[in-house]
Protein backbone atom coordinates (compact mmCIF):
# COMPACT_ATOMS: atom_id res chain seq x y z
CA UNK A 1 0.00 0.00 0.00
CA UNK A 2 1.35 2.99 -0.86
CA UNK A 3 1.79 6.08 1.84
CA UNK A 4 -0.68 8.03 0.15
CA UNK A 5 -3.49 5.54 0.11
CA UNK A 6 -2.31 4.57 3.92
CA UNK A 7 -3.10 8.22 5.07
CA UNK A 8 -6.49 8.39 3.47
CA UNK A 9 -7.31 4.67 4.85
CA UNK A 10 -6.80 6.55 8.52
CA UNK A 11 -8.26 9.78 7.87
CA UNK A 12 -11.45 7.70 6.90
CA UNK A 13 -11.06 4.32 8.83
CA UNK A 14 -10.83 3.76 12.24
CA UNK A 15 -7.40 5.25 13.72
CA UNK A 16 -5.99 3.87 17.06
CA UNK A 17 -7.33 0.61 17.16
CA UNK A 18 -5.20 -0.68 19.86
CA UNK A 19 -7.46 1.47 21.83
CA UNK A 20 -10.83 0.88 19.90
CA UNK A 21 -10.94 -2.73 20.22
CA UNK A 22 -9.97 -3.37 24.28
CA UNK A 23 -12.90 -0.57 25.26
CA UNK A 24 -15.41 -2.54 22.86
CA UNK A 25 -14.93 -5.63 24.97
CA UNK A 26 -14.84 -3.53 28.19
CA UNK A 27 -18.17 -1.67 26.63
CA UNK A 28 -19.72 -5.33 25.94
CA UNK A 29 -20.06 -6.14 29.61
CA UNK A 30 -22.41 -3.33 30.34
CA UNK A 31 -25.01 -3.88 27.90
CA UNK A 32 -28.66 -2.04 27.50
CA UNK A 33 -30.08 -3.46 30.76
CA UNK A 34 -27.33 -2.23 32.67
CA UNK A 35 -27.53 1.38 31.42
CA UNK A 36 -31.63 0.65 31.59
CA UNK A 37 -31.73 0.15 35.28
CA UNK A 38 -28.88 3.01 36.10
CA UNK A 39 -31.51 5.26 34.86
CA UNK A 40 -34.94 4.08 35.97
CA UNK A 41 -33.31 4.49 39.14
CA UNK A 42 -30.77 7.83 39.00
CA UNK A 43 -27.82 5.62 40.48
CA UNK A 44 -24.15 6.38 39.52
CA UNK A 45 -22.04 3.31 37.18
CA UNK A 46 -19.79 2.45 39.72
CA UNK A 47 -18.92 -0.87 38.24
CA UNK A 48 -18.23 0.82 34.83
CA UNK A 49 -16.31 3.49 35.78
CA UNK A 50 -14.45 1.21 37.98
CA UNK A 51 -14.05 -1.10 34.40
CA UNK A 52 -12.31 1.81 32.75
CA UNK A 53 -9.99 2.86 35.57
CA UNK A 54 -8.59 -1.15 36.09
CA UNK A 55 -7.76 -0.64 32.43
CA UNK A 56 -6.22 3.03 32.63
CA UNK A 57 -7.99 4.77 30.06
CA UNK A 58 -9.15 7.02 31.91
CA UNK A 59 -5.56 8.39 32.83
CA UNK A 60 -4.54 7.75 29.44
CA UNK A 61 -3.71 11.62 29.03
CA UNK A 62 -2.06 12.28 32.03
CA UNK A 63 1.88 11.61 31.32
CA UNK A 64 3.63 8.71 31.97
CA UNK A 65 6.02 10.57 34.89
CA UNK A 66 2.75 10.86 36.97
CA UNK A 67 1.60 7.29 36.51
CA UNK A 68 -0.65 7.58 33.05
CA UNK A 69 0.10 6.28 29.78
CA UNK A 70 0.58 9.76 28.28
CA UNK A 71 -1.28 9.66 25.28
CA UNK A 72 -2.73 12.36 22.68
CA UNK A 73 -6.11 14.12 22.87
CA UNK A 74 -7.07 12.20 19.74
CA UNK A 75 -6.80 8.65 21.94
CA UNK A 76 -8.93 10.23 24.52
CA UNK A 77 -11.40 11.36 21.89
CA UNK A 78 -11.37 8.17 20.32
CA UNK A 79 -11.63 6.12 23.76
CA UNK A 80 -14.76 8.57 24.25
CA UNK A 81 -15.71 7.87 21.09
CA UNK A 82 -16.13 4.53 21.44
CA UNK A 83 -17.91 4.13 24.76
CA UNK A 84 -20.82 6.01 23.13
CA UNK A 85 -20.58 3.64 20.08
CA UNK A 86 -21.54 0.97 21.29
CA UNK A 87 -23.63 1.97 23.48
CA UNK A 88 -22.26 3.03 26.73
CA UNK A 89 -21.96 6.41 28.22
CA UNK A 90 -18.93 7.82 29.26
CA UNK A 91 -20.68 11.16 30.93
CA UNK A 92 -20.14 9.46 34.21
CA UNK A 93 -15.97 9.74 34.19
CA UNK A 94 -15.09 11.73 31.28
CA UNK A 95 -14.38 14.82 33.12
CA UNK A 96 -11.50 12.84 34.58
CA UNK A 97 -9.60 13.45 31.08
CA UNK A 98 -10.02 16.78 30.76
CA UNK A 99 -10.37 18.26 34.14
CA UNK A 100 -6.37 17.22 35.35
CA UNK A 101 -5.19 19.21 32.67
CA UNK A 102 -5.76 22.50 34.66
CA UNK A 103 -3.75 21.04 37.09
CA UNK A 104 -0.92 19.02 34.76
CA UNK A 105 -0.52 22.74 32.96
CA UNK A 106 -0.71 24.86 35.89
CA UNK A 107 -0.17 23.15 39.10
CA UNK A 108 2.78 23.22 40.93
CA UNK A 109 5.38 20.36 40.71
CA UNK A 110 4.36 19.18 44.56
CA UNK A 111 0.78 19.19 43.46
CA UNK A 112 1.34 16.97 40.40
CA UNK A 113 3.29 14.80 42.29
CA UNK A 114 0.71 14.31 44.86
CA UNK A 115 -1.87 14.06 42.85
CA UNK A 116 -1.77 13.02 39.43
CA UNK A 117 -0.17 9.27 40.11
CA UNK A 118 -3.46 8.61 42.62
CA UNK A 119 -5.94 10.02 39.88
CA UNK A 120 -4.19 8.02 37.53
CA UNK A 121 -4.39 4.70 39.57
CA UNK A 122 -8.05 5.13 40.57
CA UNK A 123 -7.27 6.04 44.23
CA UNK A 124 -8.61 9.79 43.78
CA UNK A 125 -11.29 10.66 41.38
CA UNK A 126 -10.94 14.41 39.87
CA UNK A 127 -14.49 14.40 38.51
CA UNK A 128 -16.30 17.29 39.38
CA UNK A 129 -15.60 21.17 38.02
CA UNK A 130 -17.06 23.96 39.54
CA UNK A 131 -17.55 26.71 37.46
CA UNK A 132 -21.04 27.55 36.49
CA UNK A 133 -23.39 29.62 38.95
CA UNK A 134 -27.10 30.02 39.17
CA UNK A 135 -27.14 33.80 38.47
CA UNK A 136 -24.31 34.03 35.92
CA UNK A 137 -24.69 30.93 33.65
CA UNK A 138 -22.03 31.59 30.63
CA UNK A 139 -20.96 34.69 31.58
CA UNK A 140 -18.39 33.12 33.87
CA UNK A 141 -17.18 36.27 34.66
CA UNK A 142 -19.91 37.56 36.42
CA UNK A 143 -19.83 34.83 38.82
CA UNK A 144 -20.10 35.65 42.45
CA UNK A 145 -18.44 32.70 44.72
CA UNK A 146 -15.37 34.30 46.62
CA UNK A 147 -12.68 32.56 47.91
CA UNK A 148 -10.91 35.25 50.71
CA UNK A 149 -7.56 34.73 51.90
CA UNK A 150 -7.00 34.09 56.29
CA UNK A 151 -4.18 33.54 56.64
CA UNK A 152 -2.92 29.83 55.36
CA UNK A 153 -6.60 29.45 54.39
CA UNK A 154 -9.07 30.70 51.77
CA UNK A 155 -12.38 31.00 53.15
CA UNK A 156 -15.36 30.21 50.23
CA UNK A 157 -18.95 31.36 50.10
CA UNK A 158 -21.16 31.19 47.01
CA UNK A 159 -23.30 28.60 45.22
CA UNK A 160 -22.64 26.42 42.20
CA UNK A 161 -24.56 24.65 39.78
CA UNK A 162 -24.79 21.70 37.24
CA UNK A 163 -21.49 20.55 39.07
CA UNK A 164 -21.84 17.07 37.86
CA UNK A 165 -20.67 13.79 39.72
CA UNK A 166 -19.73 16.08 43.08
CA UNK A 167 -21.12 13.61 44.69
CA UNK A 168 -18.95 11.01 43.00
CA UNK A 169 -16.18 12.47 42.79
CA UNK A 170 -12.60 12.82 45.66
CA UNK A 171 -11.41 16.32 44.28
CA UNK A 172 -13.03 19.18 42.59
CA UNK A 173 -11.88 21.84 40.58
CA UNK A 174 -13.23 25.16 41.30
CA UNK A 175 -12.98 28.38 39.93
CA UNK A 176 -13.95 31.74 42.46
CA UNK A 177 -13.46 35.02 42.84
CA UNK A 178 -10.10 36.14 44.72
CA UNK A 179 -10.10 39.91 44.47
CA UNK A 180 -13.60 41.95 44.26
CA UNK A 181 -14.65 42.87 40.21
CA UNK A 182 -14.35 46.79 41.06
CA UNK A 183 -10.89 46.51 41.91
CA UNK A 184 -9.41 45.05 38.93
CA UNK A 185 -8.72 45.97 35.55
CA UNK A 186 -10.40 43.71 33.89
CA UNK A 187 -13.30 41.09 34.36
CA UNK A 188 -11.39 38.35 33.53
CA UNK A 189 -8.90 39.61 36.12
CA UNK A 190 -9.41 38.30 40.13
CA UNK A 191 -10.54 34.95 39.58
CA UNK A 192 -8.61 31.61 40.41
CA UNK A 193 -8.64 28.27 40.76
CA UNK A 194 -8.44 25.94 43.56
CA UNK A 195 -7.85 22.03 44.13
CA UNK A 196 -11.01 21.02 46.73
CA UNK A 197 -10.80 17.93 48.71
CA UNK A 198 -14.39 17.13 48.96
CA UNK A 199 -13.73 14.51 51.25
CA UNK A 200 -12.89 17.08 54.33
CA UNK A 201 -15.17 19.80 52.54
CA UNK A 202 -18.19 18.24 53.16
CA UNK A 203 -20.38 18.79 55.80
CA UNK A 204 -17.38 21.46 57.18
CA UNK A 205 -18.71 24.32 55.08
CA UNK A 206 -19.98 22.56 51.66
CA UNK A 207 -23.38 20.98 50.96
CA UNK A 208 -23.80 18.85 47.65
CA UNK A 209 -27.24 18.82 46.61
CA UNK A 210 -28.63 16.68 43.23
CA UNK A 211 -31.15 17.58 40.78
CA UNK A 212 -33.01 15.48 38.94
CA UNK A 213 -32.95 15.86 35.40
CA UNK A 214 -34.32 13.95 32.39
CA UNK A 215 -31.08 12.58 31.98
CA UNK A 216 -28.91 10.33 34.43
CA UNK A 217 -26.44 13.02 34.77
CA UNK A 218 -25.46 12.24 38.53
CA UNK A 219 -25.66 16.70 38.79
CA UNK A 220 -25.23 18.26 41.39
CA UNK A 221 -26.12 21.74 43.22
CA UNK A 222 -23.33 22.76 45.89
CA UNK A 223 -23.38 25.40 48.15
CA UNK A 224 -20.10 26.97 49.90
CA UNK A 225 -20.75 28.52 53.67
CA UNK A 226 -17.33 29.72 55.29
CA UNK A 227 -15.75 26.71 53.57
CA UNK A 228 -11.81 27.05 55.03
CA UNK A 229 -9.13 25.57 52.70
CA UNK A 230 -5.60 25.50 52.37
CA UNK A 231 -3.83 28.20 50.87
CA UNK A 232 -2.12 25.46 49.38
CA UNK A 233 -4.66 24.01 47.51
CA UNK A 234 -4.67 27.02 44.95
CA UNK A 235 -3.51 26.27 41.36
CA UNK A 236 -1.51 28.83 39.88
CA UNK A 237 -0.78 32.12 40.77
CA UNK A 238 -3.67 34.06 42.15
CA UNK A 239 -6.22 35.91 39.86
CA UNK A 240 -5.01 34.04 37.11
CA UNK A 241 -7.58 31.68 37.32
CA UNK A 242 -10.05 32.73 34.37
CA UNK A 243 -7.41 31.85 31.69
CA UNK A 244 -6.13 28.55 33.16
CA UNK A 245 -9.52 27.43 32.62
CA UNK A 246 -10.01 28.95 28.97
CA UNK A 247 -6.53 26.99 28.32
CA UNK A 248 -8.58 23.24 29.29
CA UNK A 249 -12.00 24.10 27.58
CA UNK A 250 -10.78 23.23 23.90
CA UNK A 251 -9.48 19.90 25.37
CA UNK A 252 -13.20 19.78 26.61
CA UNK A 253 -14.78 20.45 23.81
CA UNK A 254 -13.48 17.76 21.67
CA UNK A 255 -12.93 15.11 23.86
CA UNK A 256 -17.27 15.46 23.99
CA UNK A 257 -17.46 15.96 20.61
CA UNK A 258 -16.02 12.69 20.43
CA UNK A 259 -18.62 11.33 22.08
CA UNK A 260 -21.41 13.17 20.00
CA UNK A 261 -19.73 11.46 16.82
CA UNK A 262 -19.96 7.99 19.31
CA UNK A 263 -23.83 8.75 19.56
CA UNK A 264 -24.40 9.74 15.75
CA UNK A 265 -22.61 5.97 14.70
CA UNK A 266 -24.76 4.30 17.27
CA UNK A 267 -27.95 5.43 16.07
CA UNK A 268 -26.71 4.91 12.22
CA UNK A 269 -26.14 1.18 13.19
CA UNK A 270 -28.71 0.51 14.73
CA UNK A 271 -31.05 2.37 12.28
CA UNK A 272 -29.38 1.14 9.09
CA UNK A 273 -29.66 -2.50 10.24
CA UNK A 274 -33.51 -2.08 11.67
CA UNK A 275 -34.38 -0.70 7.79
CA UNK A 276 -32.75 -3.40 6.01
CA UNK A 277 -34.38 -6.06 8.50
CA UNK A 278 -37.81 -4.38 9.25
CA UNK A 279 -40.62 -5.65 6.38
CA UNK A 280 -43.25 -3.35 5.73
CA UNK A 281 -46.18 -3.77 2.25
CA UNK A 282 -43.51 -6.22 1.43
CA UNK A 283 -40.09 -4.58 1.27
CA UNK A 284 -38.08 -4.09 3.62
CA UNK A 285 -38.41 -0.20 4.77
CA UNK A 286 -34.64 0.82 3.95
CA UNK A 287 -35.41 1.00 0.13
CA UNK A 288 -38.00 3.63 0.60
CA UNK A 289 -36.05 6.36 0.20
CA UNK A 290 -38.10 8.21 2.52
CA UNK A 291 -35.71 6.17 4.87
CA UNK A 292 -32.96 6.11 2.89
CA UNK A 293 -32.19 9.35 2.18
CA UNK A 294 -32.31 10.90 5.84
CA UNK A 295 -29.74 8.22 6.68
CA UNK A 296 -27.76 9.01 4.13
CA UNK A 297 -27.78 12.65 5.07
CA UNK A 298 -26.66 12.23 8.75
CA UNK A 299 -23.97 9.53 7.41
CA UNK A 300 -22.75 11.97 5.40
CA UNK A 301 -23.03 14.97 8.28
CA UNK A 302 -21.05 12.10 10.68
CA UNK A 303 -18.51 11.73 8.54
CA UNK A 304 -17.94 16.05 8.29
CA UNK A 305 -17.97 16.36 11.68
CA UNK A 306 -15.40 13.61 12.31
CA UNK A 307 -13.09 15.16 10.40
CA UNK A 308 -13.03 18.37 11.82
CA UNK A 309 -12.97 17.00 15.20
CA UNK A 310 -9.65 15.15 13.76
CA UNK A 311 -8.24 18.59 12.86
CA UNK A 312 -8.57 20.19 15.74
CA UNK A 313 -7.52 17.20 17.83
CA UNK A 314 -4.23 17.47 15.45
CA UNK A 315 -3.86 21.27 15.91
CA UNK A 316 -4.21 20.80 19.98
CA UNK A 317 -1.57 17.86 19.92
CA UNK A 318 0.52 19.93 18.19
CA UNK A 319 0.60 22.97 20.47
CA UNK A 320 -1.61 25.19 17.71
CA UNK A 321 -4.50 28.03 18.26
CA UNK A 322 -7.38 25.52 17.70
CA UNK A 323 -10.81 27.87 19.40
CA UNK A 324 -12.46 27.54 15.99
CA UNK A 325 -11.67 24.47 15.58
CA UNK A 326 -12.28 22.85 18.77
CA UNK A 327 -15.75 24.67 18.91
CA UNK A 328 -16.75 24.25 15.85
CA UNK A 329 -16.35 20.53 15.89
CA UNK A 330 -18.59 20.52 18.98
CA UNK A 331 -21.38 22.72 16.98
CA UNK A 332 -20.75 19.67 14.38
CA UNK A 333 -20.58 16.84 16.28
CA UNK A 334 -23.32 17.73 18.48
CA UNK A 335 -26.06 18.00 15.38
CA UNK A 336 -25.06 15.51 13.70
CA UNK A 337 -25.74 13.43 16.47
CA UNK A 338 -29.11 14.97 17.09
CA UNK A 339 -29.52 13.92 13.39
CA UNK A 340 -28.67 10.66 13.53
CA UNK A 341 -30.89 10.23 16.71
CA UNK A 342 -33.78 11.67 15.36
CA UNK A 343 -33.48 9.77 12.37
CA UNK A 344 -32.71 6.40 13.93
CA UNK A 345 -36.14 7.37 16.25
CA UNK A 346 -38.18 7.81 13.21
CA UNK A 347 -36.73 4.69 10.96
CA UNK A 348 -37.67 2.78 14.02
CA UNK A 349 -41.34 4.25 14.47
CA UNK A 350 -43.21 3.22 17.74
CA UNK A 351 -40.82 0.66 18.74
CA UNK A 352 -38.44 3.60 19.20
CA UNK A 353 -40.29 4.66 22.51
CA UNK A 354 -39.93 1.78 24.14
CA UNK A 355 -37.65 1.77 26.83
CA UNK A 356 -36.22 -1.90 25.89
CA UNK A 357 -34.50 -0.52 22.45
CA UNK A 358 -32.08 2.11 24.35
CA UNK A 359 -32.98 4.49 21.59
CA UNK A 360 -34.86 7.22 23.52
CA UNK A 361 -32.52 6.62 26.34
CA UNK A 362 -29.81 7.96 23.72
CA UNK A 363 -31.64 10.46 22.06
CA UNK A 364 -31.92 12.21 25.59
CA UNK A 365 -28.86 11.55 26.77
CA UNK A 366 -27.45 13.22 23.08
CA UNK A 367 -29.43 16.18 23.65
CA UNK A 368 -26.91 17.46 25.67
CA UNK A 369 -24.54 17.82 24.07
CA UNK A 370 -26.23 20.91 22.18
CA UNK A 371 -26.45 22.87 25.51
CA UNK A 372 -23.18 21.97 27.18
CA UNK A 373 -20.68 21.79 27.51
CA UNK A 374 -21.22 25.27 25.50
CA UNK A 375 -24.33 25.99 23.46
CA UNK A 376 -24.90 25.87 20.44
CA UNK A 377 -25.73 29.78 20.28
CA UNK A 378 -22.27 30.80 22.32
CA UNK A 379 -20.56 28.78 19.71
CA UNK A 380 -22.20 31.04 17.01
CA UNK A 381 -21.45 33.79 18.60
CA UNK A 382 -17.74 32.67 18.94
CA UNK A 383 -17.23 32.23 15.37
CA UNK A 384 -18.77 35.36 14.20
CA UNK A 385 -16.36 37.47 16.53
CA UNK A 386 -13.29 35.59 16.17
CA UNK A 387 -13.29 34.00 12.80
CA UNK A 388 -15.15 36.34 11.04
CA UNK A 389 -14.74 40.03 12.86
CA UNK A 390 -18.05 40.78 13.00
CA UNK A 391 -18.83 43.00 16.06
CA UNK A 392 -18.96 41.36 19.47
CA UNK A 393 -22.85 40.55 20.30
CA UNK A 394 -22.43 40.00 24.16
């Protein structure tokens, strides 16, 4: 094979499948009745997540030094990628991926040290990222949680919300206001970012409430009252904060979009073998092309978003700008799957209700992924600004 054909054969076929195949077999033990009962009855995948961990993938970014395998985004986006594929749902751990990187970038060499081998193992789970507030929603920079210095100590009070597996979750990164808005320059200025040890932070000063949701989300509510920690547990340098966190969110973004391009395949199998199987006046219903054709379409809307979430995979591994990229693949990823789900719901007709199929289980759990981790609107407004200079709208 020549190089030429070998480099199209990976841009199209399925890259990494040293990784791909293992987290299949791991993804076969948890089948539909698993994920079924999980969410009849709101209760975390504890035997899942702990599935993944034995295995290390979900260190598999963190660098070998601190105990992970130190692999590329594009592994984690393609071990995302295929929990959703076949089936799974990787919402329950993924923020273990992306989450370390604020500390792995910023963190001090003492706080890696500590930490990073133990989240790698499985012995500390860095799952939960508090960011988002009631009041502010995404305009992080109105956010009003303050973290006061005392001494050795920073003492926190303020609310958070859609903090997702707190309650599942050893560490938490959170992000709070350090010096008052009217004394800094900027907005963006005054905010930083702490390690939390919700194991001693609970019940001391923090209360983890959940909320129920149409989704088994495992999210949370938390509230911070006089909440003392250690001056040490502060990542960075102080007020600092608000761009440490900009720095992870592109990892964010396409890690998920790799699970939005998980969803989108699921729902094309499972639609494209229900039409070619399902008899209806005769025929099977896949050669009405008033089945046909919508497949088509979200194959072919798949296969755009995957490569874009390639690119700016490749531009992040390489140490490259990638905003545009990284949120535009999420815009991308995130309809196509919405496509593909809504398709694979209609090929499948009534039966597509019923709870046994999985396919409205997916088609809520996909929804998401239009609202966060960033909406579909902010990523709009992104692109008009920065790509193409058109005046800012917020």
């Amino acid at each position: 094979m020549s190089q030429g054909s070998n480099e199209t054969t990976i841009l199209v076929g399925e890259d990494y499948a040293f990784l791909r195949e293992p987290v299949r077999r791991i993804c076969q033990q948890f089948p539909g009745e698993y994920w079924r009962k999980l969410d009849k009855e709101a209760e975390y995948p504890s035997e899942f997540v702990k599935a993944l961990t034995e295995h290390e993938y979900l260190g598999a970014l963190i660098p070998e030094e601190y105990g992970g395998a130190g692999l590329p985004l594009r592994a984690g986006v393609v071990i995302l990628e295929t929990i959703h594929e076949s089936g799974c749902n990787a919402a329950a751990c993924h923020a273990q991926m992306y989450t370390m990187g604020t500390l792995l970038r910023h963190g001090s060499e003492e706080q890696k040290r500590e930490y990073l081998p133990k989240i790698a193992s499985g012995e500390l789970r860095l799952q939960a990222f508090g960011v988002t507030e009631p009041t502010s929603g995404s305009d992080t920079l109105k956010l009003k949680t303050t973290a006061v210095r005392d001494g050795d100590h920073y003492v926190v009070n303020g609310q958070k919300i859609w903090t997702s597996r707190a309650l599942y979750s050893d560490l938490m990164i959170l992000l709070a206001r350090t010096t008052p808005v009217d004394e800094v320059e900027k907005r963006s200025h005054g905010l930083s970012v702490f390690l939390v040890d919700l194991r001693e932070a609970r019940d001391n000063g923090l209360e983890i409430r959940p909320i129920e949701t149409m989704i088994n989300h495992n999210t949370t509510e938390i509230f911070f009252t006089d909440l003392r920690i250690p001056a040490s547990s502060r990542i960075g340098e102080e007020g600092r904060g608000f761009r440490y966190i900009l720095d992870g969110m592109n990892a964010e973004r396409i890690l998920l979009s790799g699970e939005a391009l998980g969803d989108a395949r699921y729902f094309l199998e499972r639609a494209v073998e229900y039409a070619g199987d399902r008899e209806v006046f005769g025929q099977p219903i896949g050669r009405n092309q008033g089945i046909a054709h919508p497949l088509a379409r979200a194959w072919a809307q798949t296969e755009a978003a995957d490569l874009m979430v390639r690119k700016a995979a490749g531009l992040f591994d390489a140490g490259e700008p990638c905003g545009a990229e990284a949120n535009t693949a999420k815009l991308l990823s995130s309809e196509a799957a919405w496509l593909a789900g809504d398709t694979c719901f209609q090929t499948f007709g009534g039966f597509a209700f019923a709870r046994e199929y999985d396919i409205e289980r997916k088609w809520r759990e996909c929804r998401l992924f239009q609202t966060a981790p960033i909406s579909t609107n902010m990523v709009l407004n992104f692109i008009a600004q920065n790509v193409l200079g058109l005046p800012r709208s917020y």
